[in-house]
C-alpha atoms as a PDB file:
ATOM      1  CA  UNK A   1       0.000   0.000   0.000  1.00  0.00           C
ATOM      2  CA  UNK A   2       2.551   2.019   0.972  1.00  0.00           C
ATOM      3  CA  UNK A   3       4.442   1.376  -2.558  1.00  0.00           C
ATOM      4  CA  UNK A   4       1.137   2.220  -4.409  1.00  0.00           C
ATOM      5  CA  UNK A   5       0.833   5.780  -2.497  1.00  0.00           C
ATOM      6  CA  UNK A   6       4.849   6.822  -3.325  1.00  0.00           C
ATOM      7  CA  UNK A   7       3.944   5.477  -6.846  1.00  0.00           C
ATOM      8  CA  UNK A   8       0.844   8.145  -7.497  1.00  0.00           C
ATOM      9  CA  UNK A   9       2.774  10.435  -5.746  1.00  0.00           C
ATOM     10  CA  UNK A  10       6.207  10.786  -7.604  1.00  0.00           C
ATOM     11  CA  UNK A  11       3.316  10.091 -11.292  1.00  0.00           C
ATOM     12  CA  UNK A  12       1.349  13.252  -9.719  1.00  0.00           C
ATOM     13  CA  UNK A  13       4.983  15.340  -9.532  1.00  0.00           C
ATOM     14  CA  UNK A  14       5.693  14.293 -13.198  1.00  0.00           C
ATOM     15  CA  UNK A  15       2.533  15.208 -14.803  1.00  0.00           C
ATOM     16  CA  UNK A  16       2.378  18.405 -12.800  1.00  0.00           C
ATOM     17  CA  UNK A  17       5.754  19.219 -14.252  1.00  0.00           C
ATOM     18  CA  UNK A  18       5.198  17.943 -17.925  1.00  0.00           C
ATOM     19  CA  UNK A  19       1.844  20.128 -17.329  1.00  0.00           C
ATOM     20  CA  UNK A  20       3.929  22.980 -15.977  1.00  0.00           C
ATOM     21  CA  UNK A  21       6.697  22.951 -18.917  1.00  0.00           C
ATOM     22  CA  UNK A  22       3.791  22.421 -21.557  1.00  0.00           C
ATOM     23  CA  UNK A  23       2.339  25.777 -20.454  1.00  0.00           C
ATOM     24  CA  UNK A  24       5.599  27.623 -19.993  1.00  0.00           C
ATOM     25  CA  UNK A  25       6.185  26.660 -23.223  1.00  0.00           C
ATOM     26  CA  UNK A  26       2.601  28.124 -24.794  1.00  0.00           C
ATOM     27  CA  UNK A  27       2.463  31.335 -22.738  1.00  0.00           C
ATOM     28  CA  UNK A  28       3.420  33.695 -25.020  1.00  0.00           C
ATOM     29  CA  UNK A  29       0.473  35.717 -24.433  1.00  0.00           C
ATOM     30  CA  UNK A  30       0.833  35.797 -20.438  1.00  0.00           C
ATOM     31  CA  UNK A  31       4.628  36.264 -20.687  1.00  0.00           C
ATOM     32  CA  UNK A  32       3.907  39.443 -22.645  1.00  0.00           C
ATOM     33  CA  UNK A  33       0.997  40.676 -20.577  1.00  0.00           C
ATOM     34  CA  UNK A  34       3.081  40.223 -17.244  1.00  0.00           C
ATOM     35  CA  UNK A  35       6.115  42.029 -19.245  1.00  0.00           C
ATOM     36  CA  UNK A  36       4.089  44.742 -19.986  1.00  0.00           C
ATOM     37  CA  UNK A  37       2.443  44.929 -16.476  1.00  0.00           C
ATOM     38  CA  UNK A  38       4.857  43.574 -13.712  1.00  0.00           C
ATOM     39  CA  UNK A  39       4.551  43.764 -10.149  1.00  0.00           C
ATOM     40  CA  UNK A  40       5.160  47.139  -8.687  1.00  0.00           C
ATOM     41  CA  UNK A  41       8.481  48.776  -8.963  1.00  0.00           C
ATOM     42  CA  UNK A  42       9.657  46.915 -12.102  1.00  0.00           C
ATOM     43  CA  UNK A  43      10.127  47.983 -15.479  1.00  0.00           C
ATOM     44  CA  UNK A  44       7.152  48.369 -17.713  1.00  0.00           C
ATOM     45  CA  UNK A  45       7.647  46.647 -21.529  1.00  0.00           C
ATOM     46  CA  UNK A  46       4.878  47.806 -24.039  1.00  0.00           C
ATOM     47  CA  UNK A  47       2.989  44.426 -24.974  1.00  0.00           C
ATOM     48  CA  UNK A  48       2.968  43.195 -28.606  1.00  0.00           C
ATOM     49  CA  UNK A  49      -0.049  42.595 -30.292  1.00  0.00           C
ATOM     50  CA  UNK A  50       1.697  40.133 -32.126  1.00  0.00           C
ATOM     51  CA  UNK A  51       1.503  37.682 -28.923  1.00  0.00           C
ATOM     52  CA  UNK A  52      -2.088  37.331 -28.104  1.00  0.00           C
ATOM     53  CA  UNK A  53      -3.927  36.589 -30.971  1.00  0.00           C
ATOM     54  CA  UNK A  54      -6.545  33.917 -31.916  1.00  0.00           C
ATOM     55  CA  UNK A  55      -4.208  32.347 -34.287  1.00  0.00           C
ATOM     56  CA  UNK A  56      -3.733  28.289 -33.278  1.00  0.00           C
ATOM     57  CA  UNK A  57      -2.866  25.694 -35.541  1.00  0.00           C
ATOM     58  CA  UNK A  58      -2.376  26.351 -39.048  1.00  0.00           C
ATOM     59  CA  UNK A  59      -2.500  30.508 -38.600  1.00  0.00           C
ATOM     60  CA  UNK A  60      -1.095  32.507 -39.971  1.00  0.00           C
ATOM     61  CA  UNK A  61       0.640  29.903 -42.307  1.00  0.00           C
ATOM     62  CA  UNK A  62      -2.072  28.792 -44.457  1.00  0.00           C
ATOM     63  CA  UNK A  63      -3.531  32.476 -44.249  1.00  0.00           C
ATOM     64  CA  UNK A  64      -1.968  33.151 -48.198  1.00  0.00           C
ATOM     65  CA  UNK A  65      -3.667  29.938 -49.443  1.00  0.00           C
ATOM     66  CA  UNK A  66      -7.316  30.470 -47.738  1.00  0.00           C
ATOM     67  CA  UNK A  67      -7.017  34.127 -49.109  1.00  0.00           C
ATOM     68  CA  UNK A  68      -6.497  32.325 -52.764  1.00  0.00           C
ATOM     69  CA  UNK A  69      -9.263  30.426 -52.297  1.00  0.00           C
ATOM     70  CA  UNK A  70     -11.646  33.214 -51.523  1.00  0.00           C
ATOM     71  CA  UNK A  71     -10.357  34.511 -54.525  1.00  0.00           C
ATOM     72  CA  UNK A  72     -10.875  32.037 -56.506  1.00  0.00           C
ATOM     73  CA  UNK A  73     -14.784  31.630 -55.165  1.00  0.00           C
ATOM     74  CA  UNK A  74     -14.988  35.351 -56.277  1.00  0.00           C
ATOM     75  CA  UNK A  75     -13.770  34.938 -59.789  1.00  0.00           C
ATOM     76  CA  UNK A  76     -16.821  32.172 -59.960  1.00  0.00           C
ATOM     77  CA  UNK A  77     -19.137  33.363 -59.425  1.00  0.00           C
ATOM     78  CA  UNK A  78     -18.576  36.626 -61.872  1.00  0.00           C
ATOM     79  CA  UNK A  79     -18.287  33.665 -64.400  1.00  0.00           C
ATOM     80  CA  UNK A  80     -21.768  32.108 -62.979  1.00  0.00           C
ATOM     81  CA  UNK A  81     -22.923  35.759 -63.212  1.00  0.00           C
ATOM     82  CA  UNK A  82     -21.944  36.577 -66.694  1.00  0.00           C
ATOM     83  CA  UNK A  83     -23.399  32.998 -67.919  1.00  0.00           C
ATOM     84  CA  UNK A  84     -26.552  34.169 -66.094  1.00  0.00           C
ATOM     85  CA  UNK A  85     -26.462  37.356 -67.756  1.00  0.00           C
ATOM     86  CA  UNK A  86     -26.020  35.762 -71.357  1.00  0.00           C
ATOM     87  CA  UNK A  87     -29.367  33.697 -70.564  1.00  0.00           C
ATOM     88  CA  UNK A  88     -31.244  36.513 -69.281  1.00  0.00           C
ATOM     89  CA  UNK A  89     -31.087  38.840 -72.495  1.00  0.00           C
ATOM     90  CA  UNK A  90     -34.164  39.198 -74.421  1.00  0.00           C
ATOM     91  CA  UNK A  91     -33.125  37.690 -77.366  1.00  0.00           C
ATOM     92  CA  UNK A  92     -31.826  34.450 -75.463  1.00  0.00           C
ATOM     93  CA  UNK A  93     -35.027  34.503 -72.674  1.00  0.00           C
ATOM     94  CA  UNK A  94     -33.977  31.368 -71.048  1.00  0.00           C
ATOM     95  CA  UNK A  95     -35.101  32.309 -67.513  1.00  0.00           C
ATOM     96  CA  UNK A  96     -34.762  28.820 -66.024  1.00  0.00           C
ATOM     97  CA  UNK A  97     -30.894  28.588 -67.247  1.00  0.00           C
ATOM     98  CA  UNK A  98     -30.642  32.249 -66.086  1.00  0.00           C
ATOM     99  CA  UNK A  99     -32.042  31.549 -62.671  1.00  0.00           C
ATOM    100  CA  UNK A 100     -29.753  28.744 -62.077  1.00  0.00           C
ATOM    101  CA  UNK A 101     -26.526  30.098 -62.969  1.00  0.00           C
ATOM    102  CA  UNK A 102     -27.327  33.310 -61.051  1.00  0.00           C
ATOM    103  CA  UNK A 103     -28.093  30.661 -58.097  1.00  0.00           C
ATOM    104  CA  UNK A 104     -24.502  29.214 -58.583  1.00  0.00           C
ATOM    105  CA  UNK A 105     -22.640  32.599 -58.765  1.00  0.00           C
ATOM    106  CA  UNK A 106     -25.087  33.175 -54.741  1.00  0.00           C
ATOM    107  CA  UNK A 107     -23.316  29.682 -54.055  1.00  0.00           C
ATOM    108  CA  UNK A 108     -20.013  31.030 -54.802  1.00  0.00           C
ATOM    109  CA  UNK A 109     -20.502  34.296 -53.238  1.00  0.00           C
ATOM    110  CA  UNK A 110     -21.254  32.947 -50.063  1.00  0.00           C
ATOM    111  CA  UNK A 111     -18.761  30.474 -49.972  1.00  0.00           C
ATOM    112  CA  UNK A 112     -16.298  33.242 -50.394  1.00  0.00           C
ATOM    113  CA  UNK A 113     -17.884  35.121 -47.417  1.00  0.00           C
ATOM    114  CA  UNK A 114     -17.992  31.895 -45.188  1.00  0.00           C
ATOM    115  CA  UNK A 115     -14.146  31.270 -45.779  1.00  0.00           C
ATOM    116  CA  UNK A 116     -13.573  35.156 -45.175  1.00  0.00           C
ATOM    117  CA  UNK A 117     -15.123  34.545 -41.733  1.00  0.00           C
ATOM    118  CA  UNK A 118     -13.734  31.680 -40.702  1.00  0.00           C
ATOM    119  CA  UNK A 119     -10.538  33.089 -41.868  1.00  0.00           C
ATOM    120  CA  UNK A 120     -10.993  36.386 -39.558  1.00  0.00           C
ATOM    121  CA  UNK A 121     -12.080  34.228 -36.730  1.00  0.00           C
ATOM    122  CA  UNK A 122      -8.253  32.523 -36.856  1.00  0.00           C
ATOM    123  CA  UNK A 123      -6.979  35.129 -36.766  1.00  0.00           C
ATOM    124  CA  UNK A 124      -6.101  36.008 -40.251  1.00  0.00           C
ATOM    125  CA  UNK A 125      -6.664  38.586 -42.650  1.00  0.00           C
ATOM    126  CA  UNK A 126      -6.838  39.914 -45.981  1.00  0.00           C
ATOM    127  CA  UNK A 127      -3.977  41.532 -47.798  1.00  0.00           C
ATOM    128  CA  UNK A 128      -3.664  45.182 -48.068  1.00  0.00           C
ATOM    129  CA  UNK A 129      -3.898  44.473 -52.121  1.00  0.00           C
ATOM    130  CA  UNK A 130      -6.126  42.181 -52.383  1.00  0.00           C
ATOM    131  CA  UNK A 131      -7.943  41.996 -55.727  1.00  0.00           C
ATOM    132  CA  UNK A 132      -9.707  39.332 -57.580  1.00  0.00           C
ATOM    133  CA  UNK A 133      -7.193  37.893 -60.606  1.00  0.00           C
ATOM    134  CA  UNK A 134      -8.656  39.062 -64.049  1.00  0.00           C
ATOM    135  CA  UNK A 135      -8.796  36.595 -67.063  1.00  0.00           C
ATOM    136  CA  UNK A 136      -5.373  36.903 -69.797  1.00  0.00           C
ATOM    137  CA  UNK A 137      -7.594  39.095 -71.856  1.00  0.00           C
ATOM    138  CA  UNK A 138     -10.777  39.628 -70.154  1.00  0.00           C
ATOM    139  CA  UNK A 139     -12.466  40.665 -73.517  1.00  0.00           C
ATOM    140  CA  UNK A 140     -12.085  37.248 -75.377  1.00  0.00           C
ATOM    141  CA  UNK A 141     -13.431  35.653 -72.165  1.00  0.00           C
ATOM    142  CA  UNK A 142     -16.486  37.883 -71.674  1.00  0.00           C
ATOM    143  CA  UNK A 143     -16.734  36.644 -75.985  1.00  0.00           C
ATOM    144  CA  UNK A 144     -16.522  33.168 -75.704  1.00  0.00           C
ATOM    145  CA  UNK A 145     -19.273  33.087 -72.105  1.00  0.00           C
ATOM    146  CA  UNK A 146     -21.444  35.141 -74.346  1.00  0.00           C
ATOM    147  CA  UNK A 147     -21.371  32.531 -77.184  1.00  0.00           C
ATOM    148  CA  UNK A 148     -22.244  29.666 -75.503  1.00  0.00           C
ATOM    149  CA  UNK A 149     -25.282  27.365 -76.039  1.00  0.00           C
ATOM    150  CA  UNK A 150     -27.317  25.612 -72.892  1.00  0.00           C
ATOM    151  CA  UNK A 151     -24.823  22.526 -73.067  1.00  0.00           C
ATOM    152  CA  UNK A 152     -21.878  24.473 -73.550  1.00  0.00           C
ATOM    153  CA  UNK A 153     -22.505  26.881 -70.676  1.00  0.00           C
ATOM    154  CA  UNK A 154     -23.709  23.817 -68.055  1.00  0.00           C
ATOM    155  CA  UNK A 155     -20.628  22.085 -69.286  1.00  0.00           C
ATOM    156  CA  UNK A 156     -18.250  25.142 -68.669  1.00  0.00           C
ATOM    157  CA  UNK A 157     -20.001  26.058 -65.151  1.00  0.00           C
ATOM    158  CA  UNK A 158     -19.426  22.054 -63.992  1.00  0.00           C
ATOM    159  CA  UNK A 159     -15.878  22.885 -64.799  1.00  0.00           C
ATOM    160  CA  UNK A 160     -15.388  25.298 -62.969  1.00  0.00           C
ATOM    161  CA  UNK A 161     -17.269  24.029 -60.183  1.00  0.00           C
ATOM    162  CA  UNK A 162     -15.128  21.222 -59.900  1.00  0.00           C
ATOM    163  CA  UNK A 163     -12.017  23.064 -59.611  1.00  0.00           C
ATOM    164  CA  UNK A 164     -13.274  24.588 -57.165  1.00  0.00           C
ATOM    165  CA  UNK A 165     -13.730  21.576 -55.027  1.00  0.00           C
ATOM    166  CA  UNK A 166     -10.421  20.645 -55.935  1.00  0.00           C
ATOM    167  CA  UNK A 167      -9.081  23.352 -54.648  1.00  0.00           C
ATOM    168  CA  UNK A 168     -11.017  23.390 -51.655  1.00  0.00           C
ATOM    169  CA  UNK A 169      -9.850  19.559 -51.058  1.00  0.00           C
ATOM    170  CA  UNK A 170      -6.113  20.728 -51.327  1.00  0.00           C
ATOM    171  CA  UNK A 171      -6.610  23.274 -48.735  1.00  0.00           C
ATOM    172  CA  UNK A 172      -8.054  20.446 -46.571  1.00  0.00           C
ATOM    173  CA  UNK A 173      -4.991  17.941 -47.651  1.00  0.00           C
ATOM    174  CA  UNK A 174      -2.522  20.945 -46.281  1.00  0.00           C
ATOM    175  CA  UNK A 175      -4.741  21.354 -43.527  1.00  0.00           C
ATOM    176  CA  UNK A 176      -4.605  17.520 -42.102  1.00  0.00           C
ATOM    177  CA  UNK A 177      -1.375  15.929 -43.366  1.00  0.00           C
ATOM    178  CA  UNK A 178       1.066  19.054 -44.522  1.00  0.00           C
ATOM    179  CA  UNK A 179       2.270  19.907 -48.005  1.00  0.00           C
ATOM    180  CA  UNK A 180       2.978  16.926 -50.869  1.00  0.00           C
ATOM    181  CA  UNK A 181       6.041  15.220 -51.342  1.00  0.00           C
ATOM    182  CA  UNK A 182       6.556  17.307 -54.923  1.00  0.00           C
ATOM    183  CA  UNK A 183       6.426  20.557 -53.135  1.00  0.00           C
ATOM    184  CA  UNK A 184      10.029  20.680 -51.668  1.00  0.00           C
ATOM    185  CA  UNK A 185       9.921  23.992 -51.305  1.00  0.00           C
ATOM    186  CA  UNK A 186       7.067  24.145 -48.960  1.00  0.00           C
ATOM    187  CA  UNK A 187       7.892  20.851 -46.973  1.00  0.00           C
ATOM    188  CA  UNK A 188      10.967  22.334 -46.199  1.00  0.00           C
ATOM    189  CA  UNK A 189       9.220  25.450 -44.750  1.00  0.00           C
ATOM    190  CA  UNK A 190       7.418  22.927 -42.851  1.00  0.00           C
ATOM    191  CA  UNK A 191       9.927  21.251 -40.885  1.00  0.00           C
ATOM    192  CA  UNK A 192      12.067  24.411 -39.920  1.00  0.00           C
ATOM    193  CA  UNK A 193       8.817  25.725 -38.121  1.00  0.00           C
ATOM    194  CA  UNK A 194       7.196  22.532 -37.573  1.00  0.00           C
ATOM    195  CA  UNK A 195       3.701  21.056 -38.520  1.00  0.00           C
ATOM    196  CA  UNK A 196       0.379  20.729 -36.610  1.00  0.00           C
ATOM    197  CA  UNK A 197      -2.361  18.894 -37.841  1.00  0.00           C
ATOM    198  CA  UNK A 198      -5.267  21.852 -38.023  1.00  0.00           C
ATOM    199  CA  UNK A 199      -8.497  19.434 -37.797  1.00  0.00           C
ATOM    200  CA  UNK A 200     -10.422  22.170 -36.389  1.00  0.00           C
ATOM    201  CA  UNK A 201      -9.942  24.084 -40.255  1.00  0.00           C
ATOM    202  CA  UNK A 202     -10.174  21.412 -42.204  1.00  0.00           C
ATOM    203  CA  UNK A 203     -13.179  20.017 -40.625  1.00  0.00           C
ATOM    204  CA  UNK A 204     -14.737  23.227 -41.595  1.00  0.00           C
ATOM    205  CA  UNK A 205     -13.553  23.161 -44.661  1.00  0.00           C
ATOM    206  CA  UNK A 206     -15.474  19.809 -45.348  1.00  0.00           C
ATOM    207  CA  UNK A 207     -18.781  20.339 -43.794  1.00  0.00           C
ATOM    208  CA  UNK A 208     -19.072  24.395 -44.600  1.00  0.00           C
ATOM    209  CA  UNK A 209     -17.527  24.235 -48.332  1.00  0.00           C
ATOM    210  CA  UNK A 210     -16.635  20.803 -49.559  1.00  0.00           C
ATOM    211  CA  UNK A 211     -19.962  18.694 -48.759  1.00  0.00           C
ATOM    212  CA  UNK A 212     -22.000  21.640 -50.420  1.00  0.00           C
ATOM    213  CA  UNK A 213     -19.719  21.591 -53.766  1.00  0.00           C
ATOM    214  CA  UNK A 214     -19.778  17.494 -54.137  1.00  0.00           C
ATOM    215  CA  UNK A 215     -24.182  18.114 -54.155  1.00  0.00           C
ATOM    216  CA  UNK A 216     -23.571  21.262 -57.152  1.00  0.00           C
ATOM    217  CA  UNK A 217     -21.199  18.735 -59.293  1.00  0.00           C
ATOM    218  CA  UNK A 218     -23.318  16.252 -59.015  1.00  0.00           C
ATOM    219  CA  UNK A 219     -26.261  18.283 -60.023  1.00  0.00           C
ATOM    220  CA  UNK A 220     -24.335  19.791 -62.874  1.00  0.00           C
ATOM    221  CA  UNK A 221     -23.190  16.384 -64.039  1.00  0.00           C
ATOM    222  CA  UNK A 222     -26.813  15.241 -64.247  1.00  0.00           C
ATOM    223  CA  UNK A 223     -27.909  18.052 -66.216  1.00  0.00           C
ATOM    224  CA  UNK A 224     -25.233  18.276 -68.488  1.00  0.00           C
ATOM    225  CA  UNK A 225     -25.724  14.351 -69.313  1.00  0.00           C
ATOM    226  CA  UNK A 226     -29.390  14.576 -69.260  1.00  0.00           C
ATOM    227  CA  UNK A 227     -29.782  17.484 -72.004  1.00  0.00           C
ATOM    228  CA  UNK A 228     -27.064  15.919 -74.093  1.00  0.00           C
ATOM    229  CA  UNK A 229     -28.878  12.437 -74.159  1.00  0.00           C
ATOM    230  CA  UNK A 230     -32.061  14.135 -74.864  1.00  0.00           C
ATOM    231  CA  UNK A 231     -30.613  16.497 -77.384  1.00  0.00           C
ATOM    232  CA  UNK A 232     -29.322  13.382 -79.192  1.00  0.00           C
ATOM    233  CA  UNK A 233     -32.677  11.340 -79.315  1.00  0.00           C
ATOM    234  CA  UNK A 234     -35.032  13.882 -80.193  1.00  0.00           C
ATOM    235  CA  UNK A 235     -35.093  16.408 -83.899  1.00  0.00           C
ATOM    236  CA  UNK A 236     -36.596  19.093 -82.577  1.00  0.00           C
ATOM    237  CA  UNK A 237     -33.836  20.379 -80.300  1.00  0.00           C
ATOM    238  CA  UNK A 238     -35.424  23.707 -79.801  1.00  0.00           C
ATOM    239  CA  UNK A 239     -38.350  22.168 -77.928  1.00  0.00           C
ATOM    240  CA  UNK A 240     -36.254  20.165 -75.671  1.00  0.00           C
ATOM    241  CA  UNK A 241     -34.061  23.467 -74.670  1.00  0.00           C
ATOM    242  CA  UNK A 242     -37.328  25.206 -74.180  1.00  0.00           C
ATOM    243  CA  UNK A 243     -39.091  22.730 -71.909  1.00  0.00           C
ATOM    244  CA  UNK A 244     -35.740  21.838 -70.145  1.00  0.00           C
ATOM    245  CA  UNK A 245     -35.540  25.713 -69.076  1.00  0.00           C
ATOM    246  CA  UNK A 246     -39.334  25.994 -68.632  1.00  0.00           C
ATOM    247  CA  UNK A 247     -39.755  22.654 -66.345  1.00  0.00           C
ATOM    248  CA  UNK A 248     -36.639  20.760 -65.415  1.00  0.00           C
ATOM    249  CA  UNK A 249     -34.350  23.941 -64.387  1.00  0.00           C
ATOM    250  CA  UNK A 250     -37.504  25.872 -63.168  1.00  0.00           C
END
């Protein structure tokens, strides 16, 4: 019995000093606050912002690559937008393809406004330039999205939806399990300032933007199959576009 009690008590010492040395080690916050206001009669040490922060994890590091992915949402849904805006013309008057790509470019919108949050609420924050990346020559693309037919433009919208989600999964991949073996310039980044798995981000990553993007592809995919099978079987194509944006997309 007596054993059993000195056993507990010198396992009780260690963990209170593994405890002890864990927090030492994680104070920077309190080490700067009792810096900056010390017991009477010491020096006074203005306290960095820098040291208490929400940033945990993953923050600030994958700050530049969440930032690109906001971007990226952005630039979508303009190109959901102007696809909407090609079908809502009057001498195109498909209101139930205009309705749905002006329901994608919402999609994308608030995406982009989800990840902003989420970003801010880790403690990270935009760039002082930050600006959506323009096409090579904006003028041929606004051309070619006003030139497209019903197939073409559901084809071109599942494209870029699944980029998206591909990009969305490789923020999620960094997230978890750290940079690939190809990028050698990143891993070694890595290791000189270590790597913590960020579950906390990538987990919202998958439920707030990942889960919602696998439902859109497969919605695309299905109408983008479905038109060009019916398309195929029956002449009169201009009655299948019409009750396909009258019924099926309305």
């Amino acid at each position: 019995m007596k054993f059993l009690k000195e056993s507990l008590l010198i396992l009780s010492t260690l963990c209170f000093v593994f405890t002890v040395s864990v927090a030492n080690a994680d104070s920077v916050c309190y080490k700067g606050v009792s810096t900056a206001c010390p017991p009477a009669g010491q020096g006074k040490t203005p306290l960095s912002p820098a040291s208490c922060t929400s940033q945990f994890g993953q923050f600030p590091r994958l700050n530049d690559k969440t930032e690109a992915l906001i971007k990226e949402h952005l630039r979508a849904s303009m190109q959901f937008l102007m696809l909407a805006n090609h079908f809502g013309e009057w001498d195109i008057n498909r209101k139930g393809f205009y309705e749905y790509f002006n329901k994608l470019s919402d999609y994308a919108w608030e995406d982009a406004g989800a990840l902003l949050e989420h970003m801010v609420k880790r403690g990270g924050q935009l760039s002082n330039k930050f600006q959506i990346p323009a096409a090579e020559d904006p003028k041929e693309q606004q051309d070619k999205f006003y030139d497209m037919t019903e197939l073409h433009a559901l084809s071109k919208a599942l494209d870029i939806q699944k980029n998206l989600a591909k990009s969305t999964l490789r923020l999620i991949t960094l997230a978890n399990h750290g940079p690939s073996v190809n990028d050698t310039e990143e891993i070694d980044e890595w290791r000189t300032h270590g790597f913590q798995r960020d579950g906390e981000f990538a987990h919202f990553l998958a439920d707030e933007v990942s889960d919602k993007q696998v439902l859109r592809i497969k919605h695309l995919a299905n109408h983008v199959n479905t038109l060009s099978q019916a398309l195929d079987e029956t002449p009169d194509a201009g009655l299948v576009l019409y009750i396909y944006d009258t019924q099926v997309l309305n």
